[in-house]
Protein backbone atom coordinates (compact mmCIF):
# COMPACT_ATOMS: atom_id res chain seq x y z
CA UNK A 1 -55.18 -96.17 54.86
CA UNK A 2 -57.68 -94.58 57.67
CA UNK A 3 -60.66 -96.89 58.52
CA UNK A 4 -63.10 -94.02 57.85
CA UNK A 5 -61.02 -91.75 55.37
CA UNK A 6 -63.22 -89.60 53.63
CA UNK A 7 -66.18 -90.24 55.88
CA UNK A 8 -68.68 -87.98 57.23
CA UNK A 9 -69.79 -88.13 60.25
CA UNK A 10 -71.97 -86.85 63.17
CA UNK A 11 -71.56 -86.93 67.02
CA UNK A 12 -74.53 -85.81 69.02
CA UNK A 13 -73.20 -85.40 72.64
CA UNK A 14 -70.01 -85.28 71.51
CA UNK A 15 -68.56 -82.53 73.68
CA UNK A 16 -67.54 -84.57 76.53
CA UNK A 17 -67.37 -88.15 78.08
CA UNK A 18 -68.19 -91.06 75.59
CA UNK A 19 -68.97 -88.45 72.77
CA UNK A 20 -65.83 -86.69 72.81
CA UNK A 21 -63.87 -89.98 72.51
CA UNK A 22 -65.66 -90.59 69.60
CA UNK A 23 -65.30 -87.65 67.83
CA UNK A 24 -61.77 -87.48 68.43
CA UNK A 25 -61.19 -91.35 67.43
CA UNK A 26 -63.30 -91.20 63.79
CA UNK A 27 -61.47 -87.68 62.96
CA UNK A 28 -58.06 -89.60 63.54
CA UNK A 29 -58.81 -92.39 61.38
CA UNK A 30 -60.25 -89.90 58.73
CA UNK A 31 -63.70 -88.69 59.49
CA UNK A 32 -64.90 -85.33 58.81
CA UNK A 33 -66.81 -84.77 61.91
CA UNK A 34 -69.81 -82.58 63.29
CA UNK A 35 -69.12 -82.50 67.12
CA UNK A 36 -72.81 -81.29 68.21
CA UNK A 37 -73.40 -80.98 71.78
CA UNK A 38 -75.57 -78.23 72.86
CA UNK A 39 -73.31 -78.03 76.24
CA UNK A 40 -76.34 -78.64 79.06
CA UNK A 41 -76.14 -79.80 82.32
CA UNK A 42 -76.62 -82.87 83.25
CA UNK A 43 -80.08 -82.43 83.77
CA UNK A 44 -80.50 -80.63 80.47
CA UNK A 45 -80.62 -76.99 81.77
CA UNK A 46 -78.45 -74.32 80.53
CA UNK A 47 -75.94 -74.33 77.61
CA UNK A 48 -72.34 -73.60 76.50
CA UNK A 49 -70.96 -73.63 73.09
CA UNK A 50 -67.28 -73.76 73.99
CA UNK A 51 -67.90 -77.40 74.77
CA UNK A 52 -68.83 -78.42 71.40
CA UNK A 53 -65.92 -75.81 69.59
CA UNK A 54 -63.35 -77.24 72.19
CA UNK A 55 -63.52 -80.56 70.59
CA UNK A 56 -63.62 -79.26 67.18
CA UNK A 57 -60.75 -77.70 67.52
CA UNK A 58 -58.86 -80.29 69.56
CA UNK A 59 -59.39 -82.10 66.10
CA UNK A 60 -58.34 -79.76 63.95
CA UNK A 61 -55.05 -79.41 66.28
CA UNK A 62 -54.51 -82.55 65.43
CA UNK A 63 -55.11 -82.36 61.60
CA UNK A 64 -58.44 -83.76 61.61
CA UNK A 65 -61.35 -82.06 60.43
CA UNK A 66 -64.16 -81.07 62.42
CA UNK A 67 -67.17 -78.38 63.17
CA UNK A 68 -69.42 -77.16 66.03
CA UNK A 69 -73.21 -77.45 66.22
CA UNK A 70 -75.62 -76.85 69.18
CA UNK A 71 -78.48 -77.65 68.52
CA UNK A 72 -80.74 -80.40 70.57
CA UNK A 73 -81.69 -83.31 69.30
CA UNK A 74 -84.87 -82.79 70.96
CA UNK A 75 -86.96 -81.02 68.29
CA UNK A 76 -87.06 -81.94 64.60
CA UNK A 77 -85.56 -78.43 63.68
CA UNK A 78 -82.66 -78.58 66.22
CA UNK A 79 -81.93 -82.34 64.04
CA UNK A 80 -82.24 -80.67 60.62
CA UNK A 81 -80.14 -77.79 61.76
CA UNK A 82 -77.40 -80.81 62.40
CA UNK A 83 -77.79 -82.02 59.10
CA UNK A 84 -77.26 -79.17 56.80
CA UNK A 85 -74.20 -78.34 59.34
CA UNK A 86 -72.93 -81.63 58.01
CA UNK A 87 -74.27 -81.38 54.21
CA UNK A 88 -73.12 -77.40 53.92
CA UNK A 89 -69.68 -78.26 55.41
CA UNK A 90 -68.50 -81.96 54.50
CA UNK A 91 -71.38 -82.56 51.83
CA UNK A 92 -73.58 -85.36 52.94
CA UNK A 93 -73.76 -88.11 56.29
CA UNK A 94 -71.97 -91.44 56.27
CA UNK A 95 -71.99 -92.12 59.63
CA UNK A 96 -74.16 -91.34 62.75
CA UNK A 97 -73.52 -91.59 66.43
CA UNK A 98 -76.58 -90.90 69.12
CA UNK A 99 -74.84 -90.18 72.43
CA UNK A 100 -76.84 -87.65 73.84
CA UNK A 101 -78.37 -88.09 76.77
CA UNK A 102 -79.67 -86.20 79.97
CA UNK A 103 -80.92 -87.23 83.26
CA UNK A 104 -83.86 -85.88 85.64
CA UNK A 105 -83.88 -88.72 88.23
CA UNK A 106 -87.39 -88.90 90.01
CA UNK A 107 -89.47 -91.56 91.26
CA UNK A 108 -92.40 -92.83 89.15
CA UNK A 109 -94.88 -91.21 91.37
CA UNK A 110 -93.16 -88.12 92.35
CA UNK A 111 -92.08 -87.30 88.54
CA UNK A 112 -93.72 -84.49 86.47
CA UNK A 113 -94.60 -84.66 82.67
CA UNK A 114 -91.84 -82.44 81.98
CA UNK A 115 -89.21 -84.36 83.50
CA UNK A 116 -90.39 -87.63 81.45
CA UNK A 117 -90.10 -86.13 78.64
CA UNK A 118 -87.39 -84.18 78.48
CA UNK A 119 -85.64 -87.14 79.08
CA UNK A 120 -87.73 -89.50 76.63
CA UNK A 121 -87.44 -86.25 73.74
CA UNK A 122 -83.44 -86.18 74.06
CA UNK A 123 -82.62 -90.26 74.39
CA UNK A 124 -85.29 -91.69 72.50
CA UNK A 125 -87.31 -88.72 70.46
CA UNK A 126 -83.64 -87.63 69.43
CA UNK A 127 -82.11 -90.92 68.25
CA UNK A 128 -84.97 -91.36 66.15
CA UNK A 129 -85.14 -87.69 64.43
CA UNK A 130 -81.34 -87.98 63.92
CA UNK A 131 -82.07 -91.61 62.05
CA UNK A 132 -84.95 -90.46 60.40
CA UNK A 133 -83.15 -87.04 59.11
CA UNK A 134 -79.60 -88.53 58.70
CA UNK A 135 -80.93 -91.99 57.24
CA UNK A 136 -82.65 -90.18 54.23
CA UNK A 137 -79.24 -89.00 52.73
CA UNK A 138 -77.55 -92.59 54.07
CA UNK A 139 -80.07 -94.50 51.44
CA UNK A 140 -79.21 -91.27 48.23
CA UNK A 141 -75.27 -92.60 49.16
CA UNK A 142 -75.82 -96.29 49.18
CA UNK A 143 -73.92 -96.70 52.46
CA UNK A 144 -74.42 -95.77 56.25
CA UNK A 145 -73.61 -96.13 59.68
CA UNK A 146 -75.68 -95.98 62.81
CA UNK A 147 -75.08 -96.44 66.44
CA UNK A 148 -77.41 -95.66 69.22
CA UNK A 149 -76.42 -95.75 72.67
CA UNK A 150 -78.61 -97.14 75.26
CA UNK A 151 -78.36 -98.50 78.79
CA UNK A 152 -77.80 -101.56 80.80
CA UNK A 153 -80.84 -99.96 83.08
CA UNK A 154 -83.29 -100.26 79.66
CA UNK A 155 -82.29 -103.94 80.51
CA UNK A 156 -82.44 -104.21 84.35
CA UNK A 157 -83.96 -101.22 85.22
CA UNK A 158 -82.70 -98.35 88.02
CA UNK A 159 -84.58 -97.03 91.16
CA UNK A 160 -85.39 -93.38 90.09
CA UNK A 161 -85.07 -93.51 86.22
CA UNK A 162 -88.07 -95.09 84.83
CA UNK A 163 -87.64 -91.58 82.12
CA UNK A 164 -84.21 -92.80 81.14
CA UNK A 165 -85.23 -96.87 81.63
CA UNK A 166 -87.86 -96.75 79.06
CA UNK A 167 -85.99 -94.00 77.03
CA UNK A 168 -83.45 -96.15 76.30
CA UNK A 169 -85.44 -99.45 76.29
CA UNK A 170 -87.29 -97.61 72.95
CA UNK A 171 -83.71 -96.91 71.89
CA UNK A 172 -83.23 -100.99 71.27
CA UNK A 173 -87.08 -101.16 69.88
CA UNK A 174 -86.08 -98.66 67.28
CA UNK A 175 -82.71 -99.89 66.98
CA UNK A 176 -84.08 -103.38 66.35
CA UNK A 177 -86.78 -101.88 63.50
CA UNK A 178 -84.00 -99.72 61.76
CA UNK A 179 -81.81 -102.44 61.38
CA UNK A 180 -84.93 -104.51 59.07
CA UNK A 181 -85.85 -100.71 57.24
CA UNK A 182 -82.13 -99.90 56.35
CA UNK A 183 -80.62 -103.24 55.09
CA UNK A 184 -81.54 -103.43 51.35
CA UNK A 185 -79.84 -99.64 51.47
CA UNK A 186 -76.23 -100.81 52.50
CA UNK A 187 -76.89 -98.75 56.26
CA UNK A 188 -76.40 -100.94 59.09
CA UNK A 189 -78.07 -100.19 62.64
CA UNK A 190 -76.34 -101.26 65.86
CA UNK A 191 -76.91 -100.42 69.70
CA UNK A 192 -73.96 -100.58 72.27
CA UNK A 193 -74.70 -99.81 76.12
CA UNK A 194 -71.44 -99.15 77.17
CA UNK A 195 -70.41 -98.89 80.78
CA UNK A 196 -68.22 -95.61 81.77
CA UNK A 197 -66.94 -93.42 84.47
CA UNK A 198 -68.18 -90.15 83.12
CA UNK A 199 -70.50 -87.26 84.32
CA UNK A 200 -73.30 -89.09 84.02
CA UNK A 201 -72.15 -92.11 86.15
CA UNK A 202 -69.19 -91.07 88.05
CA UNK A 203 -71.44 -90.65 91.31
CA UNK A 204 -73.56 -94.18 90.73
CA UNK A 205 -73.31 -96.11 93.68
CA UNK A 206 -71.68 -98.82 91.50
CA UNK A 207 -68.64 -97.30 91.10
CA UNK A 208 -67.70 -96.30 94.22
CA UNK A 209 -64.39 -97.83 95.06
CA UNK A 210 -63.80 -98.45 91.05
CA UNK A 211 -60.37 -98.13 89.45
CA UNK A 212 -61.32 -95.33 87.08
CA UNK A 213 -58.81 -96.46 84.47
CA UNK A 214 -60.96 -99.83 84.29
CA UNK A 215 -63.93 -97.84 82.67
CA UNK A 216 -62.13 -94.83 81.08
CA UNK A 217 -64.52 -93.55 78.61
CA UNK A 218 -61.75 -94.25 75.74
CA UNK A 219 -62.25 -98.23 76.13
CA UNK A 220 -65.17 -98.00 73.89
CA UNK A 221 -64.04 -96.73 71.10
CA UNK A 222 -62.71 -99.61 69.65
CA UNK A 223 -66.55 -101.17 69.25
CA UNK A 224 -67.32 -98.08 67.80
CA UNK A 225 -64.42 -97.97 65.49
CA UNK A 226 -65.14 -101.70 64.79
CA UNK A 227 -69.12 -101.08 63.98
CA UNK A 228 -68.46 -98.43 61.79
CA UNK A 229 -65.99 -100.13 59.39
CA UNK A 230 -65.95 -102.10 56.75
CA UNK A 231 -65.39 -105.15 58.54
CA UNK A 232 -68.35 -104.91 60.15
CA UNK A 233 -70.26 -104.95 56.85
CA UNK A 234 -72.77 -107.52 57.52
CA UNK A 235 -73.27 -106.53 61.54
CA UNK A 236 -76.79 -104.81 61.83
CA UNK A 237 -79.36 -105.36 64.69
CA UNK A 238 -77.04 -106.04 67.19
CA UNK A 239 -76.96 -104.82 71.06
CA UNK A 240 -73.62 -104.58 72.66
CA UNK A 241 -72.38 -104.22 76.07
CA UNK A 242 -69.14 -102.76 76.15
CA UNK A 243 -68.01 -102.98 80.12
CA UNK A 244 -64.34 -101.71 80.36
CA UNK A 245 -62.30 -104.08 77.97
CA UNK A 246 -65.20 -106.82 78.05
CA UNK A 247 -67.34 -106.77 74.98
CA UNK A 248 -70.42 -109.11 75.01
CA UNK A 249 -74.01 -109.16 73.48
CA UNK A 250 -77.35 -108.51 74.71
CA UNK A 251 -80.06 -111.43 73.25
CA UNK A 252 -83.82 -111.83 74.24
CA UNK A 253 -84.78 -115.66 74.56
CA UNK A 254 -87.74 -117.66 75.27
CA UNK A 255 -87.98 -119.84 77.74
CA UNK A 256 -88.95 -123.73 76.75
CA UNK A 257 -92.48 -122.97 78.69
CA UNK A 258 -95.27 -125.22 79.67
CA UNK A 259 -97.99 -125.90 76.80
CA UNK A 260 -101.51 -126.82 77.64
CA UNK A 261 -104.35 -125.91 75.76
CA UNK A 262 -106.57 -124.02 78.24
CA UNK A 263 -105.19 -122.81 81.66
CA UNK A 264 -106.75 -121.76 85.21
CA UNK A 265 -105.00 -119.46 87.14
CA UNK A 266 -104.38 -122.16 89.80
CA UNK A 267 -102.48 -124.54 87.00
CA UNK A 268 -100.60 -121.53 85.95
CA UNK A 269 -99.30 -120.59 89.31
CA UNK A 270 -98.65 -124.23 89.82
CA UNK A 271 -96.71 -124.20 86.66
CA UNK A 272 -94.76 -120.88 87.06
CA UNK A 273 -91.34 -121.90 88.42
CA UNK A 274 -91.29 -124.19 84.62
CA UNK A 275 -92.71 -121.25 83.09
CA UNK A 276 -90.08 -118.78 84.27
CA UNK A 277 -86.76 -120.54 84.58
CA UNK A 278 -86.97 -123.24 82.08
């Protein structure tokens, strides 16, 4: 028996990189799969179908079934236009997967409105319509699966992408919040920022001199595999790092702090190395 026989589910991005490993891995352990990817650049300009219907049929090569869609997750009517792609040709949505993601690198004080938020309306804007539309037929079923993908810059931030920093920072923030909303409904909500060569990242400075086959794209789908089964039943409100074959989580803590009960700036600069570290 398939993991996810039976299951439907939905890819955004899933045309290429991460996205397309996805698809392809949930379709061979039984999905029935909506491969949306509206097939834009990297910067979100232009389009092209034949990557989304590629991968759809790849699947169905392979005995799997899968469908198209191209619409952006950018605008609540490109999101419902997923969603009746998935109700009109599997039924319903089990299972969701927010990959999408573009980039329009810019300093803060050189970047236009448009280029925050295109970048903010695809990441963060997206992942939410997609939860909001896709989460409304998880709670009719009584069972659902959501991963969002954010970033290890929404963590430690990246000179040039404060749009894609705080795009996917919000992505963990709304992670975080659909986890608490979706529990009583049997739909659990998890975040993974995985770590990839892909064309996205295959020209960060990081990997330069990087054995590709460390951070092959297809490392990551175990997690994913893992998240969305039954095993991982009780596993909601978590943020994963998948690096390569190194799986770890993400966890906000306090430090133990210095308590008095009124402070002047001079105590509290005396104070700050306690404050900080401690």
């Amino acid at each position: 028996m398939r993991f996810l026989e039976g299951k439907i589910a939905i890819v955004t991005g899933g045309g290429r990189g991460l996205g397309r490993e996805y698809a392809i891995a949930l379709a061979r352990e039984g999905a029935k799969v909506v491969v949306n990817d509206p097939g834009f650049e990297i910067d979100g300009s232009g389009g092209n179908r034949e990557i989304a219907e590629k991968v759809a049929e790849e699947i169905k090569t392979q005995g799997g079934m899968a469908v198209p869609s191209f619409d952006s997750v950018a605008s609540s009517e490109g999101v419902e236009n997923i969603i009746k792609t998935a109700v009109k040709n599997f039924g319903g949505v089990d299972i969701l997967i927010n990959n999408a993601g573009i980039l329009r690198d810019r300093t803060i004080t050189e970047m236009n409105d448009e280029e925050w938020d295109d970048v903010i309306n695809v990441i963060l804007k997206g992942s939410f319509l997609c939860m909001r539309s896709a989460g409304r037929i998880m709670k009719e079923r009584g069972w659902g699966r959501i991963i969002n993908t954010s970033s290890l810059i929404a963590v430690f931030g990246n000179y040039g992408q404060a749009n894609y920093s705080a795009a996917c920072a919000g992505v963990i923030g709304l992670t975080k919040t659909g986890a608490i909303e979706f529990a009583k409904h049997g739909i659990t909500v998890n975040c993974i920022l995985p770590l990839a060569i892909t064309r996205m990242t295959e020209n960060h400075p990081s990997f330069k001199g990087v054995n590709k086959d460390e951070f092959s794209p297809d490392l990551c789908v175990p997690l994913v595999l893992y998240l969305l089964s039954d095993l991982a039943d009780s596993i909601t409100g978590y943020v994963l790092g998948i690096h390569g074959g190194e799986i770890f989580a993400y966890k906000t803590y306090l430090t133990k702090g210095v308590k008095k009960k009124k402070w002047t700036i001079e105590e509290i600069h005396q104070n700050l190395r306690k404050i900080i570290e401690e």
